[in-house]
N, C-alpha and C. Protein backbone atom coordinates (compact mmCIF):
# COMPACT_ATOMS: atom_id res chain seq x y z
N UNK A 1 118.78 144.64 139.29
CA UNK A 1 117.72 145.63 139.39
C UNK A 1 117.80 146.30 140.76
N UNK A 2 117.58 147.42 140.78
CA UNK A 2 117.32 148.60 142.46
C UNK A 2 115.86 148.42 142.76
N UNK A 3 116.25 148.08 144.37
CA UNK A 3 115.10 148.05 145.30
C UNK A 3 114.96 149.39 145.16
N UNK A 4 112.94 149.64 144.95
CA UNK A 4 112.79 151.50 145.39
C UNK A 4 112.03 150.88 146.63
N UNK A 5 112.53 152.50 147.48
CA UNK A 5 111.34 152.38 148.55
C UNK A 5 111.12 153.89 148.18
N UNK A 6 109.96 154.31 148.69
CA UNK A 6 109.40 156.33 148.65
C UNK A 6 109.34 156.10 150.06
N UNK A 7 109.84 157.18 150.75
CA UNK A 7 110.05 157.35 152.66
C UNK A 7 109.35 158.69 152.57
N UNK A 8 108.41 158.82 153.99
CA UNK A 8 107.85 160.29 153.71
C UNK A 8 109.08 160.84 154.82
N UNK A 9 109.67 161.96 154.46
CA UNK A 9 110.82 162.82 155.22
C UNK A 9 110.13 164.23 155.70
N UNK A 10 110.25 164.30 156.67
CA UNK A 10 109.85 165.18 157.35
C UNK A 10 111.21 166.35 156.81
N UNK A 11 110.78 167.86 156.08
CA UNK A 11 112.07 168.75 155.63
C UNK A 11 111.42 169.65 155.74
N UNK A 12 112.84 170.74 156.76
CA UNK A 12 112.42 172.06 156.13
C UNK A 12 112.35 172.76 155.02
N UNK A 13 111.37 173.59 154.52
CA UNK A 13 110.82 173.83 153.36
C UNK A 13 111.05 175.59 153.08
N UNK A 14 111.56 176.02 153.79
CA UNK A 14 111.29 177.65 153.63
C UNK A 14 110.26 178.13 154.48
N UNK A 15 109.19 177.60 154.33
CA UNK A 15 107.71 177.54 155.04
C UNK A 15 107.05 176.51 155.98
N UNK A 16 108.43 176.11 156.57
CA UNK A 16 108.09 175.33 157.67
C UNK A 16 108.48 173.90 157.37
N UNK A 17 108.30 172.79 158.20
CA UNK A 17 108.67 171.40 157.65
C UNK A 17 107.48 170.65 157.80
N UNK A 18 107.51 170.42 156.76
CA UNK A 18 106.70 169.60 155.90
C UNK A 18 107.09 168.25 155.09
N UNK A 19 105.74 167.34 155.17
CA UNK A 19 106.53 165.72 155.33
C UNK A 19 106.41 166.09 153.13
N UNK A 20 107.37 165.43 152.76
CA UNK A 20 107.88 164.96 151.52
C UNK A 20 107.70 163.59 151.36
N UNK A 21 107.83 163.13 149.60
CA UNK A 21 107.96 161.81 149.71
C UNK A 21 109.10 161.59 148.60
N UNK A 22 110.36 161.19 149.70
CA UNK A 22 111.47 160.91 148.80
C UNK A 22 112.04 159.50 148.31
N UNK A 23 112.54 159.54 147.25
CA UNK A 23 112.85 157.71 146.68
C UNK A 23 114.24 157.68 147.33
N UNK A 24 114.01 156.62 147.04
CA UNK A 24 115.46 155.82 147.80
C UNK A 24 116.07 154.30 147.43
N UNK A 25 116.73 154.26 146.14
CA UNK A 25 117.15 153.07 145.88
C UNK A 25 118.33 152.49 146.43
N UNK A 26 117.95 150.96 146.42
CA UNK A 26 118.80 150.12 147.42
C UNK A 26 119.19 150.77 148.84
N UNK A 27 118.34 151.24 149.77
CA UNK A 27 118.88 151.98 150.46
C UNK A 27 119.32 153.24 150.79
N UNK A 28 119.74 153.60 149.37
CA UNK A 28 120.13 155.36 149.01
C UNK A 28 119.11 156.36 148.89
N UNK A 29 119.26 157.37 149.72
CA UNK A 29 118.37 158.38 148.87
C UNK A 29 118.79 159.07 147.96
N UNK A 30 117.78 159.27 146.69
CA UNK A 30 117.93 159.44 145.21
C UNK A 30 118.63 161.40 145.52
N UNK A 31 117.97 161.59 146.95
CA UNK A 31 118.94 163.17 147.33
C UNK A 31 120.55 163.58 147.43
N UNK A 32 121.29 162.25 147.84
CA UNK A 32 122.41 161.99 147.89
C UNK A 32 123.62 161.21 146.60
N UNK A 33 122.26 160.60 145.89
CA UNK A 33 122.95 160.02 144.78
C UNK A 33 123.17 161.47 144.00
N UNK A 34 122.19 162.43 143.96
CA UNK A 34 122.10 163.54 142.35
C UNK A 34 123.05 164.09 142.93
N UNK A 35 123.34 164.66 144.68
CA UNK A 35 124.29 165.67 145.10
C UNK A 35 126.20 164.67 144.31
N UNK A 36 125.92 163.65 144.47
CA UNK A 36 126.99 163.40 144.10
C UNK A 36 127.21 163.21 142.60
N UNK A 37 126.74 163.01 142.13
CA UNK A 37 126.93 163.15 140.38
C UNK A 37 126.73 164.62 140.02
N UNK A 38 126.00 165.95 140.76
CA UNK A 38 126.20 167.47 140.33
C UNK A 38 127.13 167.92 140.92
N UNK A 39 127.83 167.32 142.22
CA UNK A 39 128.94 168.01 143.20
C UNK A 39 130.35 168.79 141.94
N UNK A 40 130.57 167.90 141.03
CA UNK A 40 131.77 168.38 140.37
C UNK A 40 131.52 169.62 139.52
N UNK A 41 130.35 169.66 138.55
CA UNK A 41 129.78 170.76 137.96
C UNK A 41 129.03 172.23 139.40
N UNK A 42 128.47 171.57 139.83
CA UNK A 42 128.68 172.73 140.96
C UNK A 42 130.03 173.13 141.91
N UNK A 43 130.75 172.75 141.82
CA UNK A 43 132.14 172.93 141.98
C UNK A 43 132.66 174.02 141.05
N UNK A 44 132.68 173.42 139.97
CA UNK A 44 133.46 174.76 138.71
C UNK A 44 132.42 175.82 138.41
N UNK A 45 131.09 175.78 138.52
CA UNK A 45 130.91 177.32 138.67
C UNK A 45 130.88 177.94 140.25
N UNK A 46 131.35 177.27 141.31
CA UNK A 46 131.28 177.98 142.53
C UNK A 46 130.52 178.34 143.41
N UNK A 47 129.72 177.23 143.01
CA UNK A 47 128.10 177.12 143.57
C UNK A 47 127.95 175.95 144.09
N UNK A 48 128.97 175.43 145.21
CA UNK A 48 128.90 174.28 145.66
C UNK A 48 127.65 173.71 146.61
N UNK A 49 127.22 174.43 146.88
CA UNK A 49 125.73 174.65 147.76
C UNK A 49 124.62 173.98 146.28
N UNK A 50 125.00 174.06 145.09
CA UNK A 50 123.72 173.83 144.51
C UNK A 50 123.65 172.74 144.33
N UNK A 51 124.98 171.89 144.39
CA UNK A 51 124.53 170.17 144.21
C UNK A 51 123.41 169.43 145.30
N UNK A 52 122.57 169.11 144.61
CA UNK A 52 121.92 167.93 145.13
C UNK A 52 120.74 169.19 146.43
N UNK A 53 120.70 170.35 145.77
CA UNK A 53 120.09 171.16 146.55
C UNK A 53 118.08 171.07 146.35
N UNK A 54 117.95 170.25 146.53
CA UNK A 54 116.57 169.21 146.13
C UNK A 54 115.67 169.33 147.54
N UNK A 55 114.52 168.62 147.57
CA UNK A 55 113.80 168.42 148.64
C UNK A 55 112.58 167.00 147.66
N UNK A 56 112.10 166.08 148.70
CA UNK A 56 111.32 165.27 148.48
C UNK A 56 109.95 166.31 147.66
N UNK A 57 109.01 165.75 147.18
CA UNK A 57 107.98 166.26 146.56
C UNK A 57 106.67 166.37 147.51
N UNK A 58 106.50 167.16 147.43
CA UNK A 58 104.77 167.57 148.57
C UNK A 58 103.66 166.59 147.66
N UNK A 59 102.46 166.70 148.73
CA UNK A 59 101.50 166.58 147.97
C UNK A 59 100.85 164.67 147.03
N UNK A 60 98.98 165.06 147.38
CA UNK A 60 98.76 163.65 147.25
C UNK A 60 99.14 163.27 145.81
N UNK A 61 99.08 164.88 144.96
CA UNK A 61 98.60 163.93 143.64
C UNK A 61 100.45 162.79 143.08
N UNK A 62 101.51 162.92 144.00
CA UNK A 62 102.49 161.95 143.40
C UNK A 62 102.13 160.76 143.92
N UNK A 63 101.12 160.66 145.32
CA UNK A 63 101.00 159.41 145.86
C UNK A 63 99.75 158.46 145.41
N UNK A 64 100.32 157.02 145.68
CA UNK A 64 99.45 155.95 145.01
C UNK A 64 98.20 156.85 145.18
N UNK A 65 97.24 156.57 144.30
CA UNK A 65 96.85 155.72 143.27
C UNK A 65 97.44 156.85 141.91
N UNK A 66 98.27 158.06 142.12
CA UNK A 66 98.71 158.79 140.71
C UNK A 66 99.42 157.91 140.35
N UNK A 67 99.61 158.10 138.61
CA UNK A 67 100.24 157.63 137.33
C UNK A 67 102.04 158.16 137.42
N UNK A 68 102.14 159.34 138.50
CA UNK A 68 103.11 160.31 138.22
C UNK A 68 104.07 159.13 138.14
N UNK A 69 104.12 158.37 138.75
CA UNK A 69 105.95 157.81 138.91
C UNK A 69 105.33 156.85 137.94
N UNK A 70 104.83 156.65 137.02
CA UNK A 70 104.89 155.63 135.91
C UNK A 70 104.25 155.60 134.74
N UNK A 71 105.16 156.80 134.64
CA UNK A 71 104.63 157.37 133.25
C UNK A 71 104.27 158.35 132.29
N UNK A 72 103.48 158.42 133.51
CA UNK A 72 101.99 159.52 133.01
C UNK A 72 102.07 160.82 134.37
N UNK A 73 103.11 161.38 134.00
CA UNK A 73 103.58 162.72 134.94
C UNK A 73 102.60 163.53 135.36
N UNK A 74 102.15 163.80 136.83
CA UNK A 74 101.13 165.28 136.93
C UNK A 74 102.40 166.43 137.08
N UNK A 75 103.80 166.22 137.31
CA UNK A 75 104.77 167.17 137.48
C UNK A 75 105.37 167.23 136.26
N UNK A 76 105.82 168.15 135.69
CA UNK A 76 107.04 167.81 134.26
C UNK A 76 107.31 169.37 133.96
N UNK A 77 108.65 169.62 133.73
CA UNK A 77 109.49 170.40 133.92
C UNK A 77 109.31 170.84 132.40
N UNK A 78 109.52 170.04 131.54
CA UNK A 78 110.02 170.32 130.06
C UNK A 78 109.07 170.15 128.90
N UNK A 79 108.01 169.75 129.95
CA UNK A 79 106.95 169.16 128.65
C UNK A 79 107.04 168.37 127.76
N UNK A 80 107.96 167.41 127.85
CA UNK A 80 108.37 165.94 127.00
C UNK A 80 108.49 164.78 127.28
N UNK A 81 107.29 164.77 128.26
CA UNK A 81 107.44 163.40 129.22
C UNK A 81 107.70 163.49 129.87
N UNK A 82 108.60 164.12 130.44
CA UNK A 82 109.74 163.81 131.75
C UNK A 82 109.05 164.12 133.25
N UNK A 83 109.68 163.35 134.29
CA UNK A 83 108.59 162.95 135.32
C UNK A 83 109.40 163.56 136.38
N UNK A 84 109.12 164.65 137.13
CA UNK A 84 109.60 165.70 138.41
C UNK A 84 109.89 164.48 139.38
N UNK A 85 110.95 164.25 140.08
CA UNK A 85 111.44 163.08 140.48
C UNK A 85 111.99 163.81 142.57
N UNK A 86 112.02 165.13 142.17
CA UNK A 86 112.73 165.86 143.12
C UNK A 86 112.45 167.35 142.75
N UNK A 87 111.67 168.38 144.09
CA UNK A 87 111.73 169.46 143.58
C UNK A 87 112.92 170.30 144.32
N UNK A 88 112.51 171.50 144.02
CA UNK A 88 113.66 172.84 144.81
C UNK A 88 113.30 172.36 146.75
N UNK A 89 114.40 172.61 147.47
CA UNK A 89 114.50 172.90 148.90
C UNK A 89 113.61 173.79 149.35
N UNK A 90 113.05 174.58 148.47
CA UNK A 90 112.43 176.33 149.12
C UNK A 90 110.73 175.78 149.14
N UNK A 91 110.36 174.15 148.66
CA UNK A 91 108.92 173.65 148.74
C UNK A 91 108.53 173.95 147.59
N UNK A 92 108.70 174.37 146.32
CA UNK A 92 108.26 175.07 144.73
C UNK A 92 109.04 173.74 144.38
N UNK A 93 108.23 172.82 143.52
CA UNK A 93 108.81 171.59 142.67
C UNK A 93 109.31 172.41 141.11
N UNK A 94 108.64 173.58 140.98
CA UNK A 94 109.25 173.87 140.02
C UNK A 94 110.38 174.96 139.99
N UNK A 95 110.46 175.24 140.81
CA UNK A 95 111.83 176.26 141.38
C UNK A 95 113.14 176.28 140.87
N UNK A 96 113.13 174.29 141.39
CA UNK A 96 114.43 173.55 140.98
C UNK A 96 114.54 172.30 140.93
N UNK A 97 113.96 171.82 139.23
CA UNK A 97 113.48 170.39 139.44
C UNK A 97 114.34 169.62 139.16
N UNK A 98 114.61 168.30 139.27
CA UNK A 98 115.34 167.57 138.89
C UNK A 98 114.27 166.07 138.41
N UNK A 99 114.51 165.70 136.76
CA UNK A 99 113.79 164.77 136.24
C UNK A 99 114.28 163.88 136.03
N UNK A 100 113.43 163.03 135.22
CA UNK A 100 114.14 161.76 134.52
C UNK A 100 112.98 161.47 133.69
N UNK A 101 113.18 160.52 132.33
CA UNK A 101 112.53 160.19 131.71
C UNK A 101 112.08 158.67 132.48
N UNK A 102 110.49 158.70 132.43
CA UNK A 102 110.33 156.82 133.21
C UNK A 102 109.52 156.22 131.89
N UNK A 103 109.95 154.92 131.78
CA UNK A 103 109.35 154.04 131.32
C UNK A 103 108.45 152.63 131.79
N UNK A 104 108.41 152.34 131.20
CA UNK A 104 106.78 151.29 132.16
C UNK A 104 106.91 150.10 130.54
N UNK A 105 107.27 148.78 131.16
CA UNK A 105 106.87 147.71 130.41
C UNK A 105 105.85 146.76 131.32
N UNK A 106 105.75 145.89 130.84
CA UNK A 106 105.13 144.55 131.76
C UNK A 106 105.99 144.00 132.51
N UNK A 107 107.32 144.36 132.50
CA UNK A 107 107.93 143.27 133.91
C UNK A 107 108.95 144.45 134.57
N UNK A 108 109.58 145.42 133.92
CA UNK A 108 109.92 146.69 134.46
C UNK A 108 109.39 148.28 134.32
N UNK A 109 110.31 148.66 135.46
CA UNK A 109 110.70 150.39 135.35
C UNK A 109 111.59 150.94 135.16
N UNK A 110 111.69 152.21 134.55
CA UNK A 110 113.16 152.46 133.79
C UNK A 110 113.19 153.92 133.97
N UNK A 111 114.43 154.72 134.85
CA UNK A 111 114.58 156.22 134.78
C UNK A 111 115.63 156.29 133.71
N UNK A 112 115.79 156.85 133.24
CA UNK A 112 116.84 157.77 132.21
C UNK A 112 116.86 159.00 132.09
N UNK A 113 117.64 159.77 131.16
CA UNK A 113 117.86 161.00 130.51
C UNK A 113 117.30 161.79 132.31
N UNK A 114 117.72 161.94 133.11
CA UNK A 114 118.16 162.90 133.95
C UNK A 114 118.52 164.45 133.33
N UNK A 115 118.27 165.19 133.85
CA UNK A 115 118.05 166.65 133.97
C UNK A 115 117.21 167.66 134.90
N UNK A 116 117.98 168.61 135.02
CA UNK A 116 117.75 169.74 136.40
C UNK A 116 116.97 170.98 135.15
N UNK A 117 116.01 171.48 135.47
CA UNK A 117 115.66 172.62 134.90
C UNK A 117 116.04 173.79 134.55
N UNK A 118 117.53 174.16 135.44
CA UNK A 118 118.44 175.33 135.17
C UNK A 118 119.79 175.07 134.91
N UNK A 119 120.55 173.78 134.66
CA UNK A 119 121.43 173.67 134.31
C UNK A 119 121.65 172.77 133.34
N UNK A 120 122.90 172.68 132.34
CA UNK A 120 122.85 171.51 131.35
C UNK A 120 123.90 170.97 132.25
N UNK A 121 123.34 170.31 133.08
CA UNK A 121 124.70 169.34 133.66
C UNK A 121 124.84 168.14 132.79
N UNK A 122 125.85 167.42 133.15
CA UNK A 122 125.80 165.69 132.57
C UNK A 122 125.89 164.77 133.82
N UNK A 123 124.70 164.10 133.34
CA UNK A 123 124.23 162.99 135.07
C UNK A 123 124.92 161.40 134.31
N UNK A 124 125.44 161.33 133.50
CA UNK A 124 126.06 160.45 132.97
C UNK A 124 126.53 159.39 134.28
N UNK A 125 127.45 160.01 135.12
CA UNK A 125 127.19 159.33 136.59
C UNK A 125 126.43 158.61 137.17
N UNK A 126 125.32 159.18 137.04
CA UNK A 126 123.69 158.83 137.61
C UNK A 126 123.79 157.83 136.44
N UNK A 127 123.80 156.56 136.62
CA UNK A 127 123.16 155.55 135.67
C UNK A 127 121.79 155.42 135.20
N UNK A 128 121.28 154.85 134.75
CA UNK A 128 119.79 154.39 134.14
C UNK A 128 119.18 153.49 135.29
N UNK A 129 118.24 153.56 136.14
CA UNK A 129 117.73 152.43 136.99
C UNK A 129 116.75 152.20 136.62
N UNK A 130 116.92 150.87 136.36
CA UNK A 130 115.49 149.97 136.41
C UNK A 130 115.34 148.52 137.35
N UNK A 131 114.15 148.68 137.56
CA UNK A 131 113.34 148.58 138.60
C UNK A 131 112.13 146.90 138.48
N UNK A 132 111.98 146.57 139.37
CA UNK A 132 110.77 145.26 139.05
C UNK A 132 110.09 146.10 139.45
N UNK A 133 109.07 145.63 137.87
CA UNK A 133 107.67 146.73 138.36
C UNK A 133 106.70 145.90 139.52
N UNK A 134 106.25 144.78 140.07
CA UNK A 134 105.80 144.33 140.82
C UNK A 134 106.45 144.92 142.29
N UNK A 135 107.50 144.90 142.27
CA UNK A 135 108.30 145.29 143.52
C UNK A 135 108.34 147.44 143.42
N UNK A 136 108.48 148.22 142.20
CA UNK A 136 108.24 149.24 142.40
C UNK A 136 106.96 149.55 142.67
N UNK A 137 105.42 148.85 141.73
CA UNK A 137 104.35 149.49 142.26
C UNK A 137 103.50 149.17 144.01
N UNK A 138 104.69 148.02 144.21
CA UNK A 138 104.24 148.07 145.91
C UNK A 138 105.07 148.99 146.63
N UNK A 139 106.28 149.74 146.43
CA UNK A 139 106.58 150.91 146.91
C UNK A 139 105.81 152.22 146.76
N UNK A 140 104.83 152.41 145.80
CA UNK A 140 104.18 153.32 145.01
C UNK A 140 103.17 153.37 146.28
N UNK A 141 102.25 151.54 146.56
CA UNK A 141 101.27 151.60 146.86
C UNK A 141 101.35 152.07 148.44
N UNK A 142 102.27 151.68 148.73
CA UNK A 142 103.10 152.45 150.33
C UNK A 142 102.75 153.71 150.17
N UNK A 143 102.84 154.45 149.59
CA UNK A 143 102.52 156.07 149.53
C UNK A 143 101.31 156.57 149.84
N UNK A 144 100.24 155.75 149.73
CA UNK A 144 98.79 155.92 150.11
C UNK A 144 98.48 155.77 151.62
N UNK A 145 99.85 155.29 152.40
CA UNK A 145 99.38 154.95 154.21
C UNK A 145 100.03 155.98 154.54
């Protein structure tokens, strides 16, 4: 299972820098994992600048005590569940989102089915992470300090 932590990152935004709250499993930020699983598809259309061209997410309503990261999305791109995980660089989460489907049992958490709002990439790369939910909702509850 992946350790999450959410880090608030201080990023420029278009409109100044402004603190974000970005995930980061085992160590990684989830910004560096997507740039590297879109780097090859942004490669062949020549838009190498667009991989992994993301920013952490603004704003209280993703932080504890919201549902957003488990489950029950206040962000969603597609209207099918899917939970805004990462928005656009320019500070607009919907600009240029990047999702995942989350799931929620009694002993885990589960991202899947990955997708960006303007491209059909394949995140096939990007594996499925799941998560101890005891150990993710005390990263969650970090978000409230």
């Amino acid at each position: 299972m992946e350790h999450l932590e959410f880090r608030t990152v201080e990023e420029e935004l278009g409109v100044g820098v402004r603190p974000t709250l970005v995930p980061y499993l085992s160590g990684v930020s989830l910004l560096d994992l997507v740039r590297k699983a879109e780097l090859p598809f942004a490669r062949r259309e020549g838009s190498r600048g667009l991989a992994g061209s993301y920013a952490g997410l603004l704003g209280e309503e993703v932080r504890w005590q919201s549902r957003h990261y488990l489950g029950n999305p206040v962000l969603s791109w597609f209207g099918d569940g899917d939970t805004v995980l990462l928005g656009c660089g320019c500070g607009d989460w919907g600009c240029w989102p990047f999702t995942a489907l989350v799931t929620v049992d009694e002993d885990t958490v589960t991202w899947f089915g990955y997708r960006t709002g303007h491209r059909d990439w394949d995140y096939r790369e990007l594996r499925d992470f799941t998560f101890d939910r005891h150990q993710y909702e005390e990263a969650l509850r970090s978000t409230a300090r």
